[in-house]
Every structure is written in structure tokens, then in C-alpha cells.
N, C-alpha and C. Protein backbone atom coordinates (compact mmCIF):
# COMPACT_ATOMS: atom_id res chain seq x y z
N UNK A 1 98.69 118.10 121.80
CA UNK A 1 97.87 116.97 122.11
C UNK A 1 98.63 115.67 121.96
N UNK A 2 98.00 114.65 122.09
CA UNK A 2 98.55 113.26 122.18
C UNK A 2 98.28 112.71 121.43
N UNK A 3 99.26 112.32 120.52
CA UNK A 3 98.92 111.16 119.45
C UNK A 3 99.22 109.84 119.40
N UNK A 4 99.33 109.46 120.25
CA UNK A 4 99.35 108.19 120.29
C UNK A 4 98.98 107.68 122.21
N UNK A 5 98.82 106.37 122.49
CA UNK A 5 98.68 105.93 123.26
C UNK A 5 99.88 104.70 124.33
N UNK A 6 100.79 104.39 123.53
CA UNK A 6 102.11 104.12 123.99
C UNK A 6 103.57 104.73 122.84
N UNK A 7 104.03 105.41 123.52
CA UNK A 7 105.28 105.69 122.40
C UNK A 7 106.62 105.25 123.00
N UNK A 8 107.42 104.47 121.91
CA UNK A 8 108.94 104.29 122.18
C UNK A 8 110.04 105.01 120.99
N UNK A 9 110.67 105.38 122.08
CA UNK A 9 111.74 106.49 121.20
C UNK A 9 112.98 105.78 121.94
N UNK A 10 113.07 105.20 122.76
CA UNK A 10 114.42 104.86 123.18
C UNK A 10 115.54 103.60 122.29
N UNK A 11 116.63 103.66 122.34
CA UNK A 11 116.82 102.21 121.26
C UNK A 11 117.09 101.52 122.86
N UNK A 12 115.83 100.95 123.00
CA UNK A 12 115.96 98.90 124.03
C UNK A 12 115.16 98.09 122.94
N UNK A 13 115.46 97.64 124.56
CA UNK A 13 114.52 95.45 124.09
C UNK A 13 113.18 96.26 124.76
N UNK A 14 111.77 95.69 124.87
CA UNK A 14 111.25 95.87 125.05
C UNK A 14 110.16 94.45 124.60
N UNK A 15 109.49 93.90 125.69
CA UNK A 15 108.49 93.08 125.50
C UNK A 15 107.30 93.20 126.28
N UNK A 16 106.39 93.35 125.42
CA UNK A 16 105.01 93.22 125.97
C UNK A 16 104.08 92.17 125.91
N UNK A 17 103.72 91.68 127.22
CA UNK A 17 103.16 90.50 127.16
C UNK A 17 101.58 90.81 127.36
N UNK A 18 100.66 90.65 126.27
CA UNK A 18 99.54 91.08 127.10
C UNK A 18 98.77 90.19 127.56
N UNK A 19 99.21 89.30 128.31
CA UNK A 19 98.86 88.18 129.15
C UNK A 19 97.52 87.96 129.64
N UNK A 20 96.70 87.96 128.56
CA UNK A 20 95.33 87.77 128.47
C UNK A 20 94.95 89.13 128.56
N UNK A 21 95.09 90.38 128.75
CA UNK A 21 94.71 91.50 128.59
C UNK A 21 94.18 91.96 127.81
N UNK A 22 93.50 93.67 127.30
CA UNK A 22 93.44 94.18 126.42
C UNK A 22 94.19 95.69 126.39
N UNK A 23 94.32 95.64 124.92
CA UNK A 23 94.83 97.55 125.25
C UNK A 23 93.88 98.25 124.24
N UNK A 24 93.50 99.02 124.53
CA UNK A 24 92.48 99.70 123.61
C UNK A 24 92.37 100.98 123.45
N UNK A 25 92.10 102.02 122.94
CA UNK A 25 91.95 103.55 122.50
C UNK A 25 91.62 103.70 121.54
N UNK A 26 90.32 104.78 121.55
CA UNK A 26 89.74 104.86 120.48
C UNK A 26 90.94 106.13 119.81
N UNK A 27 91.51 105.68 118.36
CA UNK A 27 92.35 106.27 117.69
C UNK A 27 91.90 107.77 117.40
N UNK A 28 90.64 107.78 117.13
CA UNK A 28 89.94 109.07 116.26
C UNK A 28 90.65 109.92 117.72
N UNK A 29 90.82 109.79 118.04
CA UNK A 29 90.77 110.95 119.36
C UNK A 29 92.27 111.71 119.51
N UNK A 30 93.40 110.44 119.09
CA UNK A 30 94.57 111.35 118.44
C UNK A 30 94.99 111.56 116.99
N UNK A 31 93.65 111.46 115.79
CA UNK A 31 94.19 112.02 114.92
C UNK A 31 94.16 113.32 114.79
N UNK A 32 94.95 113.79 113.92
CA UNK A 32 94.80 115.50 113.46
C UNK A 32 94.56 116.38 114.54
N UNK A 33 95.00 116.37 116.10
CA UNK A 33 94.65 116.95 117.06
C UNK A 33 95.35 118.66 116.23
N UNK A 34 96.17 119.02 115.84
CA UNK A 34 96.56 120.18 115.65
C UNK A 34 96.22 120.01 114.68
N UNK A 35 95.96 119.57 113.27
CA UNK A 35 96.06 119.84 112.09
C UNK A 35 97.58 119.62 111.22
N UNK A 36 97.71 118.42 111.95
CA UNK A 36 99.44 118.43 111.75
C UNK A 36 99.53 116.73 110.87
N UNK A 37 100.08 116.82 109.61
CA UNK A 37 100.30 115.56 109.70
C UNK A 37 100.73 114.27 110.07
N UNK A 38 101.43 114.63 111.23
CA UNK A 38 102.46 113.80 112.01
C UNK A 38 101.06 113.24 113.05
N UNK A 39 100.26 113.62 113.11
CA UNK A 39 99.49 112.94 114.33
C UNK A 39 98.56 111.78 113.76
N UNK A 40 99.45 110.62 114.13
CA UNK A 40 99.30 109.29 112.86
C UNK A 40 97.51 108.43 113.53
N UNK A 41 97.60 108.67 115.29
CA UNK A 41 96.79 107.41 115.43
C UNK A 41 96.69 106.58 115.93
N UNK A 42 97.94 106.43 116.19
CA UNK A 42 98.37 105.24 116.58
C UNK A 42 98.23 104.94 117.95
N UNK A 43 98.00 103.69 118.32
CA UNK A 43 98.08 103.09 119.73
C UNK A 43 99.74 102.93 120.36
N UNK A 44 100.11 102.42 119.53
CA UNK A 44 101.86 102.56 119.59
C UNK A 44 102.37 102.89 118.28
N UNK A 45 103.64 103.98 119.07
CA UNK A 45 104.40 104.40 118.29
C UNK A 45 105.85 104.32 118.51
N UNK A 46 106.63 103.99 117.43
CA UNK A 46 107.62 103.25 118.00
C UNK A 46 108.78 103.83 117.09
N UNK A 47 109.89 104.86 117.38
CA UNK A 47 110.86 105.33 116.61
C UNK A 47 112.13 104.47 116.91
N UNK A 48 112.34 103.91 117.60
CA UNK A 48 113.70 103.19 117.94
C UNK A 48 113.55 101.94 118.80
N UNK A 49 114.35 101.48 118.84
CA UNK A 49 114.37 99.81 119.52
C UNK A 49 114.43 98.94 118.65
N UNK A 50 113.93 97.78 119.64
CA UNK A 50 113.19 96.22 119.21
C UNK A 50 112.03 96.37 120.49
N UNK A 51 111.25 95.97 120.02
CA UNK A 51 109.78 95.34 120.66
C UNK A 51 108.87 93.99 119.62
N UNK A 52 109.01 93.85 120.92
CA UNK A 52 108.24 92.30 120.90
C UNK A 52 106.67 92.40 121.14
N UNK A 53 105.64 91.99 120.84
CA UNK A 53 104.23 91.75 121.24
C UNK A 53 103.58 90.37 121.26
N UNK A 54 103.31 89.86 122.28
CA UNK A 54 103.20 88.55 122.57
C UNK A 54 101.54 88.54 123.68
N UNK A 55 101.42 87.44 123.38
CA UNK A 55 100.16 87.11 124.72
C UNK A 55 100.26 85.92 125.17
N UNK A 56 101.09 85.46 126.58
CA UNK A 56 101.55 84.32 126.88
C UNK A 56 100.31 83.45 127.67
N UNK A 57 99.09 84.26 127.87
CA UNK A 57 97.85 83.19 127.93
C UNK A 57 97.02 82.93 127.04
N UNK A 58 97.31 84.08 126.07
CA UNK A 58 95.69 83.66 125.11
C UNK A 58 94.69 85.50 125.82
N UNK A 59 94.21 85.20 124.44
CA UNK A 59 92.77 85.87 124.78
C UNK A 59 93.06 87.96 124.81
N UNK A 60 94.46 88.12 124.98
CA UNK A 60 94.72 89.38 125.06
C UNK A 60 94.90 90.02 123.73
N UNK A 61 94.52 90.96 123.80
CA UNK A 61 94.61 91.71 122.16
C UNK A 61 95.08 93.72 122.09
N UNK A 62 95.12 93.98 121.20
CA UNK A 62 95.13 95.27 121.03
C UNK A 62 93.76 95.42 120.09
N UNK A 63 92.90 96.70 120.34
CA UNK A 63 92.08 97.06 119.83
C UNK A 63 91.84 98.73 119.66
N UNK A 64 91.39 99.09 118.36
CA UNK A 64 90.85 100.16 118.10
C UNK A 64 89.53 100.18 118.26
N UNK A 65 88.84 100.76 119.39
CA UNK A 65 87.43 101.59 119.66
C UNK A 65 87.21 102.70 118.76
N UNK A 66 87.60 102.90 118.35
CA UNK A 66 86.98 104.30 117.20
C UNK A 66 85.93 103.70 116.65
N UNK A 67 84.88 104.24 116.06
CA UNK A 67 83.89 104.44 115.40
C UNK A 67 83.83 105.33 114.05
N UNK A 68 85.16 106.09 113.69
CA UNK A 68 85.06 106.82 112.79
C UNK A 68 85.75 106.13 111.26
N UNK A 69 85.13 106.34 110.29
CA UNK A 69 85.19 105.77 109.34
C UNK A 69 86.28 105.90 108.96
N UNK A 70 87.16 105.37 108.18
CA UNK A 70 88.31 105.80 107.51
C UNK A 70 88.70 107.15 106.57
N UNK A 71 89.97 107.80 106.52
CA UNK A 71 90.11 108.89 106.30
C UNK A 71 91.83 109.11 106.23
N UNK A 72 91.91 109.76 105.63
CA UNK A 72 93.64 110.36 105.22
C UNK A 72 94.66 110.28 106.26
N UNK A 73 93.95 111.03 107.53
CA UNK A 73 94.33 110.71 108.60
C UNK A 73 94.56 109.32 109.36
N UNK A 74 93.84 108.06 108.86
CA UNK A 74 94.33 107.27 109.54
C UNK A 74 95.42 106.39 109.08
N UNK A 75 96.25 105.92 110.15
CA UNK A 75 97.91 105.35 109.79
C UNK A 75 97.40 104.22 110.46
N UNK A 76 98.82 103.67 110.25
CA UNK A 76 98.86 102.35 111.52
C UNK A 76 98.54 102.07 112.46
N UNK A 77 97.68 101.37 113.07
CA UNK A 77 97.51 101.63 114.72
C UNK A 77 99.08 101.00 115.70
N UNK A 78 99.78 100.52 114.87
CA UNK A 78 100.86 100.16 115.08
C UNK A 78 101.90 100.82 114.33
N UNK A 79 102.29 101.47 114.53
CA UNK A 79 103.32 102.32 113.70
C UNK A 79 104.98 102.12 114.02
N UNK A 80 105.45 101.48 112.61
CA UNK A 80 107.35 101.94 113.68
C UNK A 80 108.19 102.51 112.20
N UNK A 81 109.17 102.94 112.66
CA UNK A 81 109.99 103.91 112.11
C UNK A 81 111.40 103.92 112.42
N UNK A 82 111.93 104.54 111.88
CA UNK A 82 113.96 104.83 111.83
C UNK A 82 114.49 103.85 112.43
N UNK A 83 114.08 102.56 112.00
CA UNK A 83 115.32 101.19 112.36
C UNK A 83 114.46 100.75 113.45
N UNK A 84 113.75 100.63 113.66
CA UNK A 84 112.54 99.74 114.85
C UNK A 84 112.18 98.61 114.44
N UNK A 85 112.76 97.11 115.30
CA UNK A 85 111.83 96.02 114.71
C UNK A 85 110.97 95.93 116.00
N UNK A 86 109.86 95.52 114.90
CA UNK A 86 108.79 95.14 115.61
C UNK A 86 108.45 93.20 115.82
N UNK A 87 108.47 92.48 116.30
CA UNK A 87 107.87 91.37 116.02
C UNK A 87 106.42 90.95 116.93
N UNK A 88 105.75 90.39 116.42
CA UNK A 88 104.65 90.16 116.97
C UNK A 88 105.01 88.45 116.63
N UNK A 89 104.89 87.81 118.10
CA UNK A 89 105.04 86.36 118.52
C UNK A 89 103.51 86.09 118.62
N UNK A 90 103.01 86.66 119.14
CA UNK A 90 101.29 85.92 119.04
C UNK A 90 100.58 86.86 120.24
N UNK A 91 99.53 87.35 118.61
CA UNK A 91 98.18 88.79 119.69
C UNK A 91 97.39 88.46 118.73
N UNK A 92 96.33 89.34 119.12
CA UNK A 92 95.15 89.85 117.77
C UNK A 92 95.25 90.68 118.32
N UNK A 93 95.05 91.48 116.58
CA UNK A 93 95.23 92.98 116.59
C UNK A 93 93.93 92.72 116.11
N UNK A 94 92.96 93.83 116.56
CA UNK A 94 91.74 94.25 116.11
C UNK A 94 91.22 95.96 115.96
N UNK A 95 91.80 95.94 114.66
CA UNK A 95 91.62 97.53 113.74
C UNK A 95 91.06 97.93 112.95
N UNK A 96 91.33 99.53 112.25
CA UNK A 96 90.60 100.20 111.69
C UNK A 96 91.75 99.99 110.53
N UNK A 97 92.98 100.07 111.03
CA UNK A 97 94.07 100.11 110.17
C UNK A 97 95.45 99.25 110.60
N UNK A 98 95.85 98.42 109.70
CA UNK A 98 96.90 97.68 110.80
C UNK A 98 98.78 98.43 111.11
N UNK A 99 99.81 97.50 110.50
CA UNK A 99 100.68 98.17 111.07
C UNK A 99 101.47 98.72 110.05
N UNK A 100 102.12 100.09 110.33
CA UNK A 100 102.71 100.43 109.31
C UNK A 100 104.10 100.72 109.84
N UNK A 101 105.11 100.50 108.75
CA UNK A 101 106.29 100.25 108.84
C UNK A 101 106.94 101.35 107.81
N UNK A 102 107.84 102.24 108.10
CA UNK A 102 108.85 102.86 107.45
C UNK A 102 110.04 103.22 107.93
N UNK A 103 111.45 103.76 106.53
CA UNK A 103 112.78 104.11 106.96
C UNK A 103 113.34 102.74 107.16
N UNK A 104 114.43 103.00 106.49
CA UNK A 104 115.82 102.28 105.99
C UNK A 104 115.74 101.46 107.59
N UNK A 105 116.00 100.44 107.84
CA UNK A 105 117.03 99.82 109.29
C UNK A 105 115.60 98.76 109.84
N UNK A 106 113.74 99.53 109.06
CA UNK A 106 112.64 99.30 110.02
C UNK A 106 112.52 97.78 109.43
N UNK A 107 111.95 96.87 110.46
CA UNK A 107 111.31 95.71 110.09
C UNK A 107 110.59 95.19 111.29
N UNK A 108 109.05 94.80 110.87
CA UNK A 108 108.09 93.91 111.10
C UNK A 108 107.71 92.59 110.68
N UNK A 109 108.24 91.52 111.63
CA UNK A 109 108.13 89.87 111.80
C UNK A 109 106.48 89.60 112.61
N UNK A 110 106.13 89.00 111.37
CA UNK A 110 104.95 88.30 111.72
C UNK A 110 104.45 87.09 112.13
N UNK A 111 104.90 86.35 113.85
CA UNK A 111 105.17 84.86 113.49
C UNK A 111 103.73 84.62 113.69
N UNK A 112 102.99 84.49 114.81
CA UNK A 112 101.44 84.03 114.83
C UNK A 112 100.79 84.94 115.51
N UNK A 113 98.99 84.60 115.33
CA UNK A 113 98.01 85.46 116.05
C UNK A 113 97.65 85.96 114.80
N UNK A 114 96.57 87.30 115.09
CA UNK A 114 95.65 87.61 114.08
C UNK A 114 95.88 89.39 114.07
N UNK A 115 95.33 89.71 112.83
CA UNK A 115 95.27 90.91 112.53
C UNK A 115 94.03 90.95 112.25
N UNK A 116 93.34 91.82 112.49
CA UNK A 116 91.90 91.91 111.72
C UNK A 116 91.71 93.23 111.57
N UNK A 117 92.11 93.66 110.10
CA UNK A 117 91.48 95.06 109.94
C UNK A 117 90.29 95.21 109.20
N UNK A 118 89.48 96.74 109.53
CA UNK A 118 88.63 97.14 108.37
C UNK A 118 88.65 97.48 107.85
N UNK A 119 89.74 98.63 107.69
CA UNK A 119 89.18 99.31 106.57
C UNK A 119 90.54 99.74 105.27
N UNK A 120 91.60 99.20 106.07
CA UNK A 120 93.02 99.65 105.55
C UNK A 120 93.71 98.45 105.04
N UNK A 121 95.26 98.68 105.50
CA UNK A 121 95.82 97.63 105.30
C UNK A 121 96.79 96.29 106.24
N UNK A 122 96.71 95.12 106.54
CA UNK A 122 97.19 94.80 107.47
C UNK A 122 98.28 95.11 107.73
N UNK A 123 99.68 94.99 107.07
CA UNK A 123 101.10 95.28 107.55
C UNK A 123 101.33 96.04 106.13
N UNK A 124 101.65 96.99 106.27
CA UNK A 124 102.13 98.09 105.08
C UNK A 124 103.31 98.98 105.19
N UNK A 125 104.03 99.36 104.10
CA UNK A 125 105.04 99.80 104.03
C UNK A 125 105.24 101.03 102.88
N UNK A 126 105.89 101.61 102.84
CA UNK A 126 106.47 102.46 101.32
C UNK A 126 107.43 103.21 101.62
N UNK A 127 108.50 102.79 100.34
CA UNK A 127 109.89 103.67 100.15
C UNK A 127 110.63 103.12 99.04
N UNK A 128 111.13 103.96 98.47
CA UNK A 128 112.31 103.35 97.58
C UNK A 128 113.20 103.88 97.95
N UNK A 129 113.49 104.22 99.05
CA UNK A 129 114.87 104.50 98.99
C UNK A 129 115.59 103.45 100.46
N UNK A 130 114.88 102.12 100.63
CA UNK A 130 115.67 101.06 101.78
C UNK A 130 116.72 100.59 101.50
N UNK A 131 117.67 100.41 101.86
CA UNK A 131 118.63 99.97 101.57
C UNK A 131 119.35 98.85 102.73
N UNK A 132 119.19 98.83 103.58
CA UNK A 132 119.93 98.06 104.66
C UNK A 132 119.34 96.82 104.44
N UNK A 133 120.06 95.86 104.33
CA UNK A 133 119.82 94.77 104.29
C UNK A 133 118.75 94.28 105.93
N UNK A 134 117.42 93.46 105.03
CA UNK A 134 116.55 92.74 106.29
C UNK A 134 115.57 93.97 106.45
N UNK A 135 115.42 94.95 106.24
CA UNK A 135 114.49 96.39 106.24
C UNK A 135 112.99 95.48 105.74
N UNK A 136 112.39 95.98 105.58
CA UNK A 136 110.97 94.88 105.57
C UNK A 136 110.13 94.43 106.24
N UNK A 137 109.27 93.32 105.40
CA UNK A 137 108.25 92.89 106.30
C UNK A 137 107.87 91.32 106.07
N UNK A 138 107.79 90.58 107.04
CA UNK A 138 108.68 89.09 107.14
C UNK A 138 107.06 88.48 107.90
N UNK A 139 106.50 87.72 106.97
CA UNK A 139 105.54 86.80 107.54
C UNK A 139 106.03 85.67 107.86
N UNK A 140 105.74 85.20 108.64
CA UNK A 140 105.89 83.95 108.65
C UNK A 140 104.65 83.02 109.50
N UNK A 141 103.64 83.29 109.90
CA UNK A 141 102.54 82.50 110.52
C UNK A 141 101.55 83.56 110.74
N UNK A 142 100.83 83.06 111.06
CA UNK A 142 99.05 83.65 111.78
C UNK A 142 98.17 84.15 110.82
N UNK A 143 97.36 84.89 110.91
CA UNK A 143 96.33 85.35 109.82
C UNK A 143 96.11 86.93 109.73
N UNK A 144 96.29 87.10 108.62
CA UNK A 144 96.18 88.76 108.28
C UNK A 144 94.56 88.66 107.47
N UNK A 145 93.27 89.18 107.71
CA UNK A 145 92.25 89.68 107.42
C UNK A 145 91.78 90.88 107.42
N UNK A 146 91.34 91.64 106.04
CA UNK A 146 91.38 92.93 105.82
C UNK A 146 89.98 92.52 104.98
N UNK A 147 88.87 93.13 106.03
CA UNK A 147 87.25 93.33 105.82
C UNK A 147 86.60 94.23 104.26
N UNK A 148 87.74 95.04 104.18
CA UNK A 148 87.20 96.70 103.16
C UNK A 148 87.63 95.37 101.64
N UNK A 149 86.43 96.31 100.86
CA UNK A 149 86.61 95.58 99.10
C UNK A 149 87.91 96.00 98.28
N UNK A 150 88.58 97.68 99.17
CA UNK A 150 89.52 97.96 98.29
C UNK A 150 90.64 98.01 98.93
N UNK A 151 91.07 97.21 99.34
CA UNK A 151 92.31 96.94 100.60
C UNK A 151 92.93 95.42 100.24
N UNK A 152 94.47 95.88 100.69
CA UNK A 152 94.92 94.62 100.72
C UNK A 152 95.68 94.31 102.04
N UNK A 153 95.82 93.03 102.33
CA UNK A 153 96.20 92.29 103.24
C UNK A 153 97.70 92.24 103.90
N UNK A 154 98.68 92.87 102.81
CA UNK A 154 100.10 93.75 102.86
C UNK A 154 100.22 94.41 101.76
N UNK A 155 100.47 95.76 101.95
CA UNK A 155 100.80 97.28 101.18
C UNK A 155 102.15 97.34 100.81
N UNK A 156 102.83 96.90 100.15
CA UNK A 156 104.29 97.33 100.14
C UNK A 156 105.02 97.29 98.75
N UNK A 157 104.76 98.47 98.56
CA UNK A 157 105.43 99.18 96.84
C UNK A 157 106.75 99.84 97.70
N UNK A 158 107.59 99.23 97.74
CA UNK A 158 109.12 99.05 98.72
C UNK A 158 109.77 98.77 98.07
N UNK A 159 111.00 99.43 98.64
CA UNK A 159 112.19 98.75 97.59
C UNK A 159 113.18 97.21 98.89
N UNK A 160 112.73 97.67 100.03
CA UNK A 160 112.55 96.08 100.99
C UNK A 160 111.98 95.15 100.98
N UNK A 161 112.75 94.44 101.86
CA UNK A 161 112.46 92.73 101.37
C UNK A 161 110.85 92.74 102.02
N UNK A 162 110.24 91.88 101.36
CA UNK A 162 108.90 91.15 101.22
C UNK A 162 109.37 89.55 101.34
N UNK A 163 109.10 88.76 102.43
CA UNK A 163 109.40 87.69 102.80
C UNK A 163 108.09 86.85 103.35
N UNK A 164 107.45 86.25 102.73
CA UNK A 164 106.26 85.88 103.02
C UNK A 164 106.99 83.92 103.28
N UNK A 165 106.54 83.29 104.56
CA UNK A 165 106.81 81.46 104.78
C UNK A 165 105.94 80.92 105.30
N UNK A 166 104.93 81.49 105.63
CA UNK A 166 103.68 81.05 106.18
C UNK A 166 102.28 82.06 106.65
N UNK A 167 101.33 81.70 106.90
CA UNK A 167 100.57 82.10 107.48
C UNK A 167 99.34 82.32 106.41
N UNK A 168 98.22 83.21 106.75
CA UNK A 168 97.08 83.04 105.89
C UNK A 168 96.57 84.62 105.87
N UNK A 169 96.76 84.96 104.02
CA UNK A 169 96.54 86.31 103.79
C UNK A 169 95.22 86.32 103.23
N UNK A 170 93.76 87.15 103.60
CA UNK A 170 92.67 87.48 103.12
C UNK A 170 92.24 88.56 103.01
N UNK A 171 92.16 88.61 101.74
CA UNK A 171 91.61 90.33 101.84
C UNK A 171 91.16 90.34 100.30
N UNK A 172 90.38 91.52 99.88
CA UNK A 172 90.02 91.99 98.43
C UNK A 172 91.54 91.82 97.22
N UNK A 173 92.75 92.30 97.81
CA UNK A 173 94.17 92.08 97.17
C UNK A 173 94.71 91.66 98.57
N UNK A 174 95.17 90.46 98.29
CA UNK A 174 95.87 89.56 99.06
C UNK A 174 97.32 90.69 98.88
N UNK A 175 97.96 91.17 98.12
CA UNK A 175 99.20 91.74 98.52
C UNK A 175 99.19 92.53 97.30
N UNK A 176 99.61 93.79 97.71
CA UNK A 176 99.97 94.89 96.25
C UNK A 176 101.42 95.33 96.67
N UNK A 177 102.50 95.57 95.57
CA UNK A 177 103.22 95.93 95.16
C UNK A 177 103.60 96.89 94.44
């Protein structure tokens, strides 16, 4: 089955403009299709590159349609991995769960736009074993909002950099470590 709804495995550039658009999939539909833990959820999945996410009119977003409550099974709706940066220049993300980031080389730049999760965490991470210098997760503008009482706004008990220069974190724990 399909677990995800865009995947990148190649190492490029890659930019997506969603130029007033939307992208949407309800997640529940690729979790746990086999019973496998690898089937994260995600709308994008991203093992290699750089990608960019941008909306050069306004108004375009990524969204999770699911209806199903939170559960073990759900990951990132943004997911990247083994040395993938991600940056997001300006979207709203509108989720169940926001983006998760792992493996030595990975990093997610947050310059503007919105995150809005419910039930998880906005940009999250875990490892102790990073080592490459810049591995992490790098705010620097827009707004991270996380709805749930027991959630925080960035997840990252990491041994990577945590670089917070701007922007506006809300949630029950503004940031755990």
C-alpha cells in the first residue's frame, strides 16, 4: 500500500510553490496499511535532497483531512530523513501532526507561515546520536500552534542544534527537551 502522498528519495533541489493551492490527504488512509511500522502518514516523505515549501500568492496550504484521532501510528505529516533539508519559506500547514525530522545530515528551517497542529507536535525531532554539524531544527519566523493540552510546539530531546530567532511558539509546552 501507499504511505504517503508525495515521496522524495532522490538527492535534488526541489521547490514547491503552492501558489495559492491546496494539497490535502486524509493521512488515516496510509497509516499501518500492512501492519508495518514504517507506514508513517505522511503527506510528504522525504529521504534525500533539499526541498523548499513556499506559497508565492498567499492562501495555499497543506492539509490533513483525516478525522481519526491520534494514535502511535501517527508521524509527521511532513516527514524527512537521512540528510534532507527541508525549509519552509511561507505555507500553513494544517494538521493532525506536524513535521518530523530525523538522522545525522537532516534539518528543518522555519522562516514564515503557520503550522497548526492538533494533536501532536509542531516540528519534532529525536536522536542522540547527530553529529554533523547544522543537523536540526532552525526557527526563525511564523507561528507554530499546537491545539492538544499535552503537546508541545517543538519535540526535540536531540543531541542537534535547536536554533530558535524568531517567530511565535504556542502550545500546552512551548518546547520540550
Amino acid at each position: 500500500g501507499t504511505t504517503k502522498a508525495i515521496e522524495l528519495s532522490k538527492d535534488i533541489k526541489v521547490t514547491l510553490d503552492l501558489n495559492g493551492h491546496t494539497i490535502s490527504a486524509d493521512t488515516s488512509t496510509y497509516r499501518n496499511l500492512r501492519n508495518d511500522p514504517k507506514d508513517y502518514g505522511s503527506i510528504i516523505y522525504a529521504t534525500s535532497g533539499d526541498i523548499t515549501i513556499k506559497d508565492g500568492v498567499g492562501g495555499g496550504k497543506i492539509w490533513d483531512t483525516s478525522a481519526a484521532e491520534y494514535s502511535k501510528h501517527n508521524d509527521g505529516v511532513i516527514r524527512v530523513e537521512k540528510g534532507t533539508h527541508l525549509t519552509i519559506e511561507k505555507a500553513i500547514i494544517e494538521v493532525k501532526e506536524g513535521i518530523t525530522t530525523y538522522d545525522d545530515g537532516t534539518r528543518v528551517t522555519f522562516k514564515d507561515g503557520e503550522i497548526k497542529v492538533e494533536y501532536g507536535f509542531g516540528i519534532g525531532t529525536n536522536g542522540s546520536s547527530i553529529t554533523e554539524p547544522g543537523s536540526g531544527i532552525y526557527v526563525e519566523g511564523g507561528t507554530i500552534t499546537v491545539a492538544s493540552a499535552d503537546s508541545a510546539a517543538i519535540y526535540h530531546p536531540s543531541s542537534g542544534t535547536l536554533n530558535i530567532s524568531g517567530g511565535t511558539l504556542s502550545a500546552a509546552d512551548g518546547i520540550q527537551v
